[in-house]
PDB file of N, CA and C in Angstrom:
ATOM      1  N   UNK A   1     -32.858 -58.443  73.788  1.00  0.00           N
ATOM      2  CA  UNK A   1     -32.667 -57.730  72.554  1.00  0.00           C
ATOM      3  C   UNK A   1     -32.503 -58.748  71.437  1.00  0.00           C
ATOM      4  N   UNK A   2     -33.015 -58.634  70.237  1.00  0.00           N
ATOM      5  CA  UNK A   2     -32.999 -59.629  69.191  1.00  0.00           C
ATOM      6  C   UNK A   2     -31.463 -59.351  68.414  1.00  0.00           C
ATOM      7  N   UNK A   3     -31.656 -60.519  68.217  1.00  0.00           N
ATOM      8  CA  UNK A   3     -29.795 -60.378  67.221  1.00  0.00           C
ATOM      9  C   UNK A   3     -30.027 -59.478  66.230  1.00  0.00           C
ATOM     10  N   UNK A   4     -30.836 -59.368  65.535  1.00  0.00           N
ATOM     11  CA  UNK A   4     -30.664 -58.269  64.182  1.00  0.00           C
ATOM     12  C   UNK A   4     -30.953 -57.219  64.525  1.00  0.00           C
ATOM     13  N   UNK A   5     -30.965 -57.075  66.004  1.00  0.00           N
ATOM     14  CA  UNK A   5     -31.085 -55.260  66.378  1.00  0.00           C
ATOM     15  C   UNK A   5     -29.613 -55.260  66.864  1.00  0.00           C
ATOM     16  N   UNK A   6     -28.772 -56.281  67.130  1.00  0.00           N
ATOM     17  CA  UNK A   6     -26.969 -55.794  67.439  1.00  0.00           C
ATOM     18  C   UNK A   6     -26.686 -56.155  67.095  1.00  0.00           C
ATOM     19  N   UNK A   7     -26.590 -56.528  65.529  1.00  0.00           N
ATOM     20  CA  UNK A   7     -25.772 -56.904  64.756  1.00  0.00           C
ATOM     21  C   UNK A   7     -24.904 -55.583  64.265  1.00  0.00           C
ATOM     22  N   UNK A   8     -24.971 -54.341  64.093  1.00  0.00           N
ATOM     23  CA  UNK A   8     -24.522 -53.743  63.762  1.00  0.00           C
ATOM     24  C   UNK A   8     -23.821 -52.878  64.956  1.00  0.00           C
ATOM     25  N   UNK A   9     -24.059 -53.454  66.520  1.00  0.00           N
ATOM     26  CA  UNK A   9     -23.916 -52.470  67.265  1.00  0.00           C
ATOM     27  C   UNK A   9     -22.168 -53.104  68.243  1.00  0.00           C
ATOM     28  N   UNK A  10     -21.768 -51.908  69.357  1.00  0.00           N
ATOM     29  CA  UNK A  10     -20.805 -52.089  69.696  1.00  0.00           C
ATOM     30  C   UNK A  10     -20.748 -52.051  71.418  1.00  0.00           C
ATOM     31  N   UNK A  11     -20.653 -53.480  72.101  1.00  0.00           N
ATOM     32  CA  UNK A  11     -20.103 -53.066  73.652  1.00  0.00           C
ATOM     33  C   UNK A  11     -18.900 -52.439  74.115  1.00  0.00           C
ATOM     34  N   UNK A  12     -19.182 -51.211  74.528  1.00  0.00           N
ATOM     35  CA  UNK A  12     -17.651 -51.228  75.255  1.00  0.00           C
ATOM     36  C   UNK A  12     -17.470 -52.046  76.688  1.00  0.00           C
ATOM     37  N   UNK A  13     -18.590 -52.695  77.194  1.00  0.00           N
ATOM     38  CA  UNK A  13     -17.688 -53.585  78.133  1.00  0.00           C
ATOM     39  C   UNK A  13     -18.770 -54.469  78.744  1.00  0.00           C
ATOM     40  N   UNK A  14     -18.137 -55.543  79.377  1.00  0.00           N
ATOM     41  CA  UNK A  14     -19.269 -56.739  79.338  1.00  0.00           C
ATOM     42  C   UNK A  14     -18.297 -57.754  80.741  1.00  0.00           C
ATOM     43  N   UNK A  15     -18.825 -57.998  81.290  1.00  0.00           N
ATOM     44  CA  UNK A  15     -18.735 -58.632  82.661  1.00  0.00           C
ATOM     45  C   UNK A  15     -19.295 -59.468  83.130  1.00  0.00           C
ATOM     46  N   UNK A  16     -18.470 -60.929  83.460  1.00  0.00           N
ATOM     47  CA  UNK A  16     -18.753 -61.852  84.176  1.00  0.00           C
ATOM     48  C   UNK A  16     -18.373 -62.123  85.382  1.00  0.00           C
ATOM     49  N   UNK A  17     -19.356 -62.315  86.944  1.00  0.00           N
ATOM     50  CA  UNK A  17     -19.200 -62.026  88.179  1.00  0.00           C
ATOM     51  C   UNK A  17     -18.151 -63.585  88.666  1.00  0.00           C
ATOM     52  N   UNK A  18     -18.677 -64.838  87.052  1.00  0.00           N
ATOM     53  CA  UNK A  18     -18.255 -66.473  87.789  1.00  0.00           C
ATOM     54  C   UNK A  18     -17.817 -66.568  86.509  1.00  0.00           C
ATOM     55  N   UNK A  19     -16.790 -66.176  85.856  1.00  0.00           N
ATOM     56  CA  UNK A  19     -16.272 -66.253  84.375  1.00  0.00           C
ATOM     57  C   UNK A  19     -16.213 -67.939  84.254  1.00  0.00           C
ATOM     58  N   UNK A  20     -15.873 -68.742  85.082  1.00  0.00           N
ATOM     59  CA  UNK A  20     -14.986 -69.706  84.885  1.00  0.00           C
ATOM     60  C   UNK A  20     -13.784 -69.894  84.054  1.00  0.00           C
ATOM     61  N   UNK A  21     -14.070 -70.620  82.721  1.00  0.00           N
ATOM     62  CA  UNK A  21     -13.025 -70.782  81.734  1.00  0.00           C
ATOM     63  C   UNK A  21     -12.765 -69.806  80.890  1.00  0.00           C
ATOM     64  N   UNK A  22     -14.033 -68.615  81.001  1.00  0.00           N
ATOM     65  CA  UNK A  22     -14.363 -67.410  79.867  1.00  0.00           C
ATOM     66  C   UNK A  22     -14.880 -67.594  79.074  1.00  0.00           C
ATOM     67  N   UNK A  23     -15.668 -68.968  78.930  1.00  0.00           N
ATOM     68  CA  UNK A  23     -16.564 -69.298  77.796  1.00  0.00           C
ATOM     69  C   UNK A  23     -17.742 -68.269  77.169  1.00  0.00           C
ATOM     70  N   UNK A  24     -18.317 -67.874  78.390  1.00  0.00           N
ATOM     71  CA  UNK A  24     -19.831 -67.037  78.318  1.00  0.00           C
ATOM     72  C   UNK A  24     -19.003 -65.872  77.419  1.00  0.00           C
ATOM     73  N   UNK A  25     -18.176 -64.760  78.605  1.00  0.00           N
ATOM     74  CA  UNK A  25     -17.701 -63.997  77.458  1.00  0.00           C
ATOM     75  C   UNK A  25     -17.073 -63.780  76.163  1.00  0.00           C
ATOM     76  N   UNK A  26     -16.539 -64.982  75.772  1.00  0.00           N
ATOM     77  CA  UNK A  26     -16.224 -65.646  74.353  1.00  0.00           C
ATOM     78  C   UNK A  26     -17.179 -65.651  73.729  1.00  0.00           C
ATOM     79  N   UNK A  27     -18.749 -66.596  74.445  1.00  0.00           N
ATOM     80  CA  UNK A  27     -20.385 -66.022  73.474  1.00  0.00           C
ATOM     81  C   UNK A  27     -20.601 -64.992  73.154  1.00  0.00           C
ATOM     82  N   UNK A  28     -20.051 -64.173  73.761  1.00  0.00           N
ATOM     83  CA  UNK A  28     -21.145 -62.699  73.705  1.00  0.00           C
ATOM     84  C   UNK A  28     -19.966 -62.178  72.935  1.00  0.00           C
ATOM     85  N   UNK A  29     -18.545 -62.480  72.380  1.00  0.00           N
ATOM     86  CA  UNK A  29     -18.245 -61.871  71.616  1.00  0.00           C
ATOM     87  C   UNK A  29     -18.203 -62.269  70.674  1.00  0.00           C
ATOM     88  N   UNK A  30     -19.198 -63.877  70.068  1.00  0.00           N
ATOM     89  CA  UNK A  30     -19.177 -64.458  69.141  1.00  0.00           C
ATOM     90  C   UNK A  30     -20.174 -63.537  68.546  1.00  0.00           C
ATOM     91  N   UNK A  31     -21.112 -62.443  69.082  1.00  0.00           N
ATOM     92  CA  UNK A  31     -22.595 -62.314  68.646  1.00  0.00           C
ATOM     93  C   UNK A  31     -22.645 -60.855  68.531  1.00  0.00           C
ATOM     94  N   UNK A  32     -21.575 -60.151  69.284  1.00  0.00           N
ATOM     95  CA  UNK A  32     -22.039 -59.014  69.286  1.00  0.00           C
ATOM     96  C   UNK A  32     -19.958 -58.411  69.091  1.00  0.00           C
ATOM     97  N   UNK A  33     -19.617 -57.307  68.618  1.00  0.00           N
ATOM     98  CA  UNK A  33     -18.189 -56.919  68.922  1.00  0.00           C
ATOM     99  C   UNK A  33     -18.164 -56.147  70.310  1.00  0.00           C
ATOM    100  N   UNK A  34     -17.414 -56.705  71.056  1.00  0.00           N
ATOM    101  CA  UNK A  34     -16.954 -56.196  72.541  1.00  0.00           C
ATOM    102  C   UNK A  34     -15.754 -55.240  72.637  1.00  0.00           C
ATOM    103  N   UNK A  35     -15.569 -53.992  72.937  1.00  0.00           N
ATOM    104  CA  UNK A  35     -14.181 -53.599  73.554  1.00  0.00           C
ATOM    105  C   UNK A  35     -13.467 -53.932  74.509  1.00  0.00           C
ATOM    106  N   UNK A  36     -14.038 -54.274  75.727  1.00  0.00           N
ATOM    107  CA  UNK A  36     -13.527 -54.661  76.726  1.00  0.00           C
ATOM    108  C   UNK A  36     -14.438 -55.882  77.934  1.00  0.00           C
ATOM    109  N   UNK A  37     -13.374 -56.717  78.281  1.00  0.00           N
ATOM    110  CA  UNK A  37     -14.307 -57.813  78.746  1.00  0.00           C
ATOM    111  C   UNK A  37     -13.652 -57.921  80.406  1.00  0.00           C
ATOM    112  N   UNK A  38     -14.615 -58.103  80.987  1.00  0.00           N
ATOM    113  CA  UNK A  38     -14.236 -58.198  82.527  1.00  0.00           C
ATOM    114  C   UNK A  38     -14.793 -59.246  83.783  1.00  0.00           C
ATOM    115  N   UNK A  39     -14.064 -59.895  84.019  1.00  0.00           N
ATOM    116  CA  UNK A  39     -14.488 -61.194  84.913  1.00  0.00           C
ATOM    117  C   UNK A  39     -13.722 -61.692  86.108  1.00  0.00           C
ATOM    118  N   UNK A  40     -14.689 -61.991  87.277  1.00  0.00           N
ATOM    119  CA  UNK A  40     -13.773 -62.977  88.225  1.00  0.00           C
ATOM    120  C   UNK A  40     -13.975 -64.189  88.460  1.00  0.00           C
ATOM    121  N   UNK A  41     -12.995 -64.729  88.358  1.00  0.00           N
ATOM    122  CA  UNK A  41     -13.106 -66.054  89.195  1.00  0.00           C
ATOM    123  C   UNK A  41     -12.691 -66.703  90.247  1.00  0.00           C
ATOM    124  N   UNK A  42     -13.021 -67.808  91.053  1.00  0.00           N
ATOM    125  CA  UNK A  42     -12.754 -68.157  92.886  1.00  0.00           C
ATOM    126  C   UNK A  42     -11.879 -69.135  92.333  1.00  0.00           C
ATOM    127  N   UNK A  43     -12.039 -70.059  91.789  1.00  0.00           N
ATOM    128  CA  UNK A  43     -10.623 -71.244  91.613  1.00  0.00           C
ATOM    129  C   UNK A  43      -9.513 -70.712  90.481  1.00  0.00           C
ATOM    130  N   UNK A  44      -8.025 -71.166  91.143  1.00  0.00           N
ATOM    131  CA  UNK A  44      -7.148 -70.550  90.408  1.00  0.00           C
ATOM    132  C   UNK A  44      -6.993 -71.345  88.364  1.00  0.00           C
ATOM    133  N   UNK A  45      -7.336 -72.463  88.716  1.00  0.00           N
ATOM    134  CA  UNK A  45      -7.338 -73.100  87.517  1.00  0.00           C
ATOM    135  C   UNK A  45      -8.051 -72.451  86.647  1.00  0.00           C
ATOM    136  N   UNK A  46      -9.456 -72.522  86.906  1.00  0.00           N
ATOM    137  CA  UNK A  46     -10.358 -71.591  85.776  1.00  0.00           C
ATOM    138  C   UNK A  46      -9.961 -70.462  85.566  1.00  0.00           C
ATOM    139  N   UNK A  47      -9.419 -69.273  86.674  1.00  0.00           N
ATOM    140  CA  UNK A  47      -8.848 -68.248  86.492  1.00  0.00           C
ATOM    141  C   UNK A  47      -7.443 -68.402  85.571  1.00  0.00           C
ATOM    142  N   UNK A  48      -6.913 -69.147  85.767  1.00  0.00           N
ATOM    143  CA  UNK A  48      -6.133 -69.430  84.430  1.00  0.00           C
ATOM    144  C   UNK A  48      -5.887 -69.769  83.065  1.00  0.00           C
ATOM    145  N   UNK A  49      -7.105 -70.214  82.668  1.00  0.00           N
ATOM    146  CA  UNK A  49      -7.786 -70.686  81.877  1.00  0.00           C
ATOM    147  C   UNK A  49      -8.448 -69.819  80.832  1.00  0.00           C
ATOM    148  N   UNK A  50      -8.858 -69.020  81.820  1.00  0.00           N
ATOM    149  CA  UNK A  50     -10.058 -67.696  81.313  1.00  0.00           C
ATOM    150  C   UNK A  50      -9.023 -66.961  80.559  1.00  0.00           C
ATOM    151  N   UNK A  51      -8.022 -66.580  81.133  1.00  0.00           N
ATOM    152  CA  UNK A  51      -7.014 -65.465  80.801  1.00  0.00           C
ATOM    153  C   UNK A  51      -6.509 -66.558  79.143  1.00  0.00           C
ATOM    154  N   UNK A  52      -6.084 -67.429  79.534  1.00  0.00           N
ATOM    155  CA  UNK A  52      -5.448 -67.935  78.226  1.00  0.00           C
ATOM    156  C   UNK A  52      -6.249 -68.252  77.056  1.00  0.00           C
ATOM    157  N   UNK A  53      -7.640 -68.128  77.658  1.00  0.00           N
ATOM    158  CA  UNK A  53      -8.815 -68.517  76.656  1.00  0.00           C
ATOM    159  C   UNK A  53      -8.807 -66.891  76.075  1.00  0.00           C
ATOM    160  N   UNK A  54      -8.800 -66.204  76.537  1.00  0.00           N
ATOM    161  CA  UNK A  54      -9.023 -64.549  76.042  1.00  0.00           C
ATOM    162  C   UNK A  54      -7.845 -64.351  74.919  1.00  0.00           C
ATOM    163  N   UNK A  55      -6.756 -65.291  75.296  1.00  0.00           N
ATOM    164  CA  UNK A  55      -5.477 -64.631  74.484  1.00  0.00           C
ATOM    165  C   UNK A  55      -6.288 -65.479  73.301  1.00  0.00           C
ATOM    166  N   UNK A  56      -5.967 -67.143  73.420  1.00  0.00           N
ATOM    167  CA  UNK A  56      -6.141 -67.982  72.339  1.00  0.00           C
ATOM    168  C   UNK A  56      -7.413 -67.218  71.102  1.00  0.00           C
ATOM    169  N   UNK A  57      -8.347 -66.480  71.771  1.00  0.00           N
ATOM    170  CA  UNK A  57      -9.707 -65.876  70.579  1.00  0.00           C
ATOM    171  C   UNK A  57      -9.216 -64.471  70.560  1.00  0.00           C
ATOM    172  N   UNK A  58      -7.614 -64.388  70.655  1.00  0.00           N
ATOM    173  CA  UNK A  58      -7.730 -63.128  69.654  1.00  0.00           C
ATOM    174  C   UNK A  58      -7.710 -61.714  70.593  1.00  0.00           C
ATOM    175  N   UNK A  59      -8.344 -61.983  71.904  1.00  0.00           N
ATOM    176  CA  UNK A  59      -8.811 -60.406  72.393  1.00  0.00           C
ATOM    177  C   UNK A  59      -7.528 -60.579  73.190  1.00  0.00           C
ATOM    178  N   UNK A  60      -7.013 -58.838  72.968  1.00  0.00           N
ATOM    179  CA  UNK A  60      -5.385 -58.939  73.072  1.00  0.00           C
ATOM    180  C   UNK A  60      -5.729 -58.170  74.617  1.00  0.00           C
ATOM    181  N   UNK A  61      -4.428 -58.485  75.427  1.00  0.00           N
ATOM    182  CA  UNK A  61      -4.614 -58.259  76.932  1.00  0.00           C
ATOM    183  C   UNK A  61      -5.125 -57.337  77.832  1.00  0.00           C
ATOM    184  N   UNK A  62      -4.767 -56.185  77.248  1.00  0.00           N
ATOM    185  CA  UNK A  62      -5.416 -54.731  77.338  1.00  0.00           C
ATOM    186  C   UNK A  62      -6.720 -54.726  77.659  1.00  0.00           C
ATOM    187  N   UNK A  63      -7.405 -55.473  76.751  1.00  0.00           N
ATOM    188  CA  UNK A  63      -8.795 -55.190  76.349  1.00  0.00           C
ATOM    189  C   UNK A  63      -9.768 -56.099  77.212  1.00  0.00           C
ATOM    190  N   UNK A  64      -8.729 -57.041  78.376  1.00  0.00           N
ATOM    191  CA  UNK A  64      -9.467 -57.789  79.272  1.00  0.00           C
ATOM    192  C   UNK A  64      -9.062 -57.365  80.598  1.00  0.00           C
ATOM    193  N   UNK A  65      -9.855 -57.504  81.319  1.00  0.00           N
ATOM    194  CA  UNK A  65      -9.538 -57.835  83.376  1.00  0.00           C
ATOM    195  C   UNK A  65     -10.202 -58.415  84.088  1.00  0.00           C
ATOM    196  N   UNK A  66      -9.272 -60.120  83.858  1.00  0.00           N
ATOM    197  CA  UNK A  66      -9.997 -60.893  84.483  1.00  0.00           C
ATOM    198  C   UNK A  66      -9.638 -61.052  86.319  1.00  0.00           C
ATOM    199  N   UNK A  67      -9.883 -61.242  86.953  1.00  0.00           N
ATOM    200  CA  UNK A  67      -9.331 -61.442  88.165  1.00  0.00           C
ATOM    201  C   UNK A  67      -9.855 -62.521  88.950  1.00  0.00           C
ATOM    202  N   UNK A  68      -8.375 -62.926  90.110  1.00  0.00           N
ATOM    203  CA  UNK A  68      -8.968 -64.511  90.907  1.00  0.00           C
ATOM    204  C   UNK A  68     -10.041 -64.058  92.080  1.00  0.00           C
ATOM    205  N   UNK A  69     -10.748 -64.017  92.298  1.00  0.00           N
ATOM    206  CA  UNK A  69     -11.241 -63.864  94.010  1.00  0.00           C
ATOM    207  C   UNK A  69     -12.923 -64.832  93.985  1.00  0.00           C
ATOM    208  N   UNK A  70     -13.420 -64.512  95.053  1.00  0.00           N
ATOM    209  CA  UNK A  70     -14.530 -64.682  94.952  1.00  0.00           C
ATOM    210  C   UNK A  70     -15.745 -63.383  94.632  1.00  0.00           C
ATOM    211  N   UNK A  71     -16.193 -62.976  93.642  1.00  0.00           N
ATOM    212  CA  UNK A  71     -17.352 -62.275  93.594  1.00  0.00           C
ATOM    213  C   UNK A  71     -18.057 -61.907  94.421  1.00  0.00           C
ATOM    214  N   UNK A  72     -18.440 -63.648  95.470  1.00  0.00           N
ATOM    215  CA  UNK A  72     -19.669 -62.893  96.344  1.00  0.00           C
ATOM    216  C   UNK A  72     -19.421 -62.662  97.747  1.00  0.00           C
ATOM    217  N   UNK A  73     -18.210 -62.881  98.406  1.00  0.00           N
ATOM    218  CA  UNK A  73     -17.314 -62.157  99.569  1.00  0.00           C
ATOM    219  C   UNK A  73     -16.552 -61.035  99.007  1.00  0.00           C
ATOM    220  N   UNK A  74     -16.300 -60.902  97.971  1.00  0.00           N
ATOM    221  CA  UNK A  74     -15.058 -59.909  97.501  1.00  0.00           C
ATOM    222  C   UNK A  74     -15.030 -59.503  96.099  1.00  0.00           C
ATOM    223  N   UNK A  75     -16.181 -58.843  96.107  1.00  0.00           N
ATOM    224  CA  UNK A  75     -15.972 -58.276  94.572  1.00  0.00           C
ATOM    225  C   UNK A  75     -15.313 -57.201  94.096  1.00  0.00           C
ATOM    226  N   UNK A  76     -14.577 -57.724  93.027  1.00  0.00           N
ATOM    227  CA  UNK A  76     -13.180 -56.543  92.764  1.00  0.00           C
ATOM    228  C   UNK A  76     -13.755 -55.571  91.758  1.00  0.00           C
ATOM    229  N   UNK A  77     -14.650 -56.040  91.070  1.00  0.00           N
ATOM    230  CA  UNK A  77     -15.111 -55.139  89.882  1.00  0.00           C
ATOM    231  C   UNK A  77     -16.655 -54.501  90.868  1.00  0.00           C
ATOM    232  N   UNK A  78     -16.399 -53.924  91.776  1.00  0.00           N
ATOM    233  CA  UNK A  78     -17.791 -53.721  92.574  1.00  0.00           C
ATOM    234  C   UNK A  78     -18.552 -52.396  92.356  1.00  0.00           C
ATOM    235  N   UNK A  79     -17.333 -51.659  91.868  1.00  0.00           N
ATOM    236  CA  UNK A  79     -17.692 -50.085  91.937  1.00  0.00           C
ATOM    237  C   UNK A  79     -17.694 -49.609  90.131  1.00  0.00           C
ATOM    238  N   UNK A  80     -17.560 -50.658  89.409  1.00  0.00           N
ATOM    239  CA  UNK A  80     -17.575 -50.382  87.815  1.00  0.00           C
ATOM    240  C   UNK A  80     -19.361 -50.476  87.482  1.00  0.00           C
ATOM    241  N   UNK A  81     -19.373 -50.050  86.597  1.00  0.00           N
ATOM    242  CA  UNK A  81     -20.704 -50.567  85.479  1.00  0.00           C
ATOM    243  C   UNK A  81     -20.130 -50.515  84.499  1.00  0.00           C
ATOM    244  N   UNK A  82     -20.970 -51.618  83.670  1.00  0.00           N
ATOM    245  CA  UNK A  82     -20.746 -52.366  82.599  1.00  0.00           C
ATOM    246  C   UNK A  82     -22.322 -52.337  81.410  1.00  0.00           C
ATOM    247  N   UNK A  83     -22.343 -52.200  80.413  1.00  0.00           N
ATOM    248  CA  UNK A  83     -23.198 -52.092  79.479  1.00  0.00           C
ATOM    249  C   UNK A  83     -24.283 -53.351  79.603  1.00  0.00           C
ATOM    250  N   UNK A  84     -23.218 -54.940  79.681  1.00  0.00           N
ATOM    251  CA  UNK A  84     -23.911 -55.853  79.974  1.00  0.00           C
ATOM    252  C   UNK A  84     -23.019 -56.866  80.567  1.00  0.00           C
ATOM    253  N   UNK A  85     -23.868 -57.605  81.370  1.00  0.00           N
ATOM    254  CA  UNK A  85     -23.417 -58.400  82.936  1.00  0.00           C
ATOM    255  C   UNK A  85     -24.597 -59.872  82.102  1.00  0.00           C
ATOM    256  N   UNK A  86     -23.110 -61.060  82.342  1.00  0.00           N
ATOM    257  CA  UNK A  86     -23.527 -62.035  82.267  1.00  0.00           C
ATOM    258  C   UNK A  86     -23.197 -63.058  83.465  1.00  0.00           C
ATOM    259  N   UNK A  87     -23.574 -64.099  83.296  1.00  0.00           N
ATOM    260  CA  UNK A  87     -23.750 -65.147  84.250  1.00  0.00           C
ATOM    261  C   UNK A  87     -24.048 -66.192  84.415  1.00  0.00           C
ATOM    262  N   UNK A  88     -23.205 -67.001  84.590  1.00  0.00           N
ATOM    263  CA  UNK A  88     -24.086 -68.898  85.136  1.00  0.00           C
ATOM    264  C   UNK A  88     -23.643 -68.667  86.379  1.00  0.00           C
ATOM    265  N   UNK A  89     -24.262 -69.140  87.350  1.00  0.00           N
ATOM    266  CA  UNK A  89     -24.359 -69.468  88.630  1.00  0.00           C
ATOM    267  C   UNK A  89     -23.665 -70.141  89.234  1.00  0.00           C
ATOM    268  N   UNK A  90     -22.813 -69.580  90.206  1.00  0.00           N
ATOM    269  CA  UNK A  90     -21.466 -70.198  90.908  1.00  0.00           C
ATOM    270  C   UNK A  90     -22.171 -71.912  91.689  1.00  0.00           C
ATOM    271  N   UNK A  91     -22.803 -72.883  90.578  1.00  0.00           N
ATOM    272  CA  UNK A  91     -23.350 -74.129  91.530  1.00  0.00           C
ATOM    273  C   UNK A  91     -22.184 -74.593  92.765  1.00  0.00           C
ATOM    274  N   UNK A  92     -21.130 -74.810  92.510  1.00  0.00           N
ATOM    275  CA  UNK A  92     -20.261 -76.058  92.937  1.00  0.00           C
ATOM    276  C   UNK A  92     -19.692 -74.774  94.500  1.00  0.00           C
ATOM    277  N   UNK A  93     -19.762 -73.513  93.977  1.00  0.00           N
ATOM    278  CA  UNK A  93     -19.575 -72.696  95.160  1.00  0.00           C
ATOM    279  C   UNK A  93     -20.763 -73.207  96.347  1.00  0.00           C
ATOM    280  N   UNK A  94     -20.031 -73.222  97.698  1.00  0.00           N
ATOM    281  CA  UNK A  94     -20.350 -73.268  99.360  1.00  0.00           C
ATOM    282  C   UNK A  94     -20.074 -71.949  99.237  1.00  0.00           C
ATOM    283  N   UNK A  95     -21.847 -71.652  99.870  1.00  0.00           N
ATOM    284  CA  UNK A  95     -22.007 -70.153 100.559  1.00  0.00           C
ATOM    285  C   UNK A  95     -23.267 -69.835 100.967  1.00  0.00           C
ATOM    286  N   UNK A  96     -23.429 -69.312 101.963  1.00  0.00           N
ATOM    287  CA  UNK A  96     -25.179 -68.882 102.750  1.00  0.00           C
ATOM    288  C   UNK A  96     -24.921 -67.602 102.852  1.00  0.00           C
ATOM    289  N   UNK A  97     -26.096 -66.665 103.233  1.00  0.00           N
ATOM    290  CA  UNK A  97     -26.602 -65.408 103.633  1.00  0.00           C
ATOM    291  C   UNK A  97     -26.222 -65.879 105.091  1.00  0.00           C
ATOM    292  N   UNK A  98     -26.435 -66.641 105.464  1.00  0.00           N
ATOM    293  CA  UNK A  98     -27.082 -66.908 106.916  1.00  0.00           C
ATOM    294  C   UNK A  98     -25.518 -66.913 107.717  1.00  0.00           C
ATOM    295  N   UNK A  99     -25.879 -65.494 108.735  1.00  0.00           N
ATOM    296  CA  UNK A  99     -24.126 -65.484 108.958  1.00  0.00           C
ATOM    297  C   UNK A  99     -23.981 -66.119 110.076  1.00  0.00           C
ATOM    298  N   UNK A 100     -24.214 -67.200 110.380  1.00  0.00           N
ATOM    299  CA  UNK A 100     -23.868 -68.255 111.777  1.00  0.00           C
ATOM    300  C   UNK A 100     -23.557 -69.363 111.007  1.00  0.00           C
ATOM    301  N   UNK A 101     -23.930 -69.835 109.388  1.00  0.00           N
ATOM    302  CA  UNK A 101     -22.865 -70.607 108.956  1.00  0.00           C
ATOM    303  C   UNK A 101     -21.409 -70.292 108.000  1.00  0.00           C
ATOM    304  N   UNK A 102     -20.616 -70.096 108.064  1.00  0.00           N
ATOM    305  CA  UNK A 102     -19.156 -70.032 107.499  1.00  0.00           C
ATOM    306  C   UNK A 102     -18.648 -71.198 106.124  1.00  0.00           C
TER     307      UNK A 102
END
């Protein structure tokens, strides 16, 4: 979608599966106004991070749910939809399909 077609428009909710620090969803609320933002993350640091990054820009607590786990064994936000789903790619995550490796 081009920016000057949402510039005027409104998410109510927007989701990251590998938030990390919460950067991505911080973009997307640099560009577009968000109601509610939703993300997990697997390491506790970034998951800590994310949350304090949400307070520091303003979006007051309510209006986020970030959570620690892993996404792709255990996704907590599994049964929601979301308007729009962002993403960088869990690189530094260990994980196969292939269920004979662990």
């Amino acid at each position: 979608m081009k920016r000057d077609k949402i510039k005027n428009q409104k998410l109510k909710s927007v989701y990251d599966p590998t938030c990390n620090s919460g950067s991505l969803l911080l973009q997307v609320a640099k560009e577009i106004e968000v109601e509610n933002f939703y993300g997990q993350e697997l390491k506790s640091t970034a998951y800590n991070l994310a949350r304090m990054n949400m307070i520091l820009h303003n979006i007051q607590y309510n209006d986020f749910d970030i959570q620690q786990g892993d996404s792709l064994e255990k996704p907590i936000h599994k049964n929601m939809k979301f308007e729009v789903i962002v993403a960088k790619p869990p690189f530094q995550a260990k994980w196969s399909s292939d269920k004979k490796i662990s």
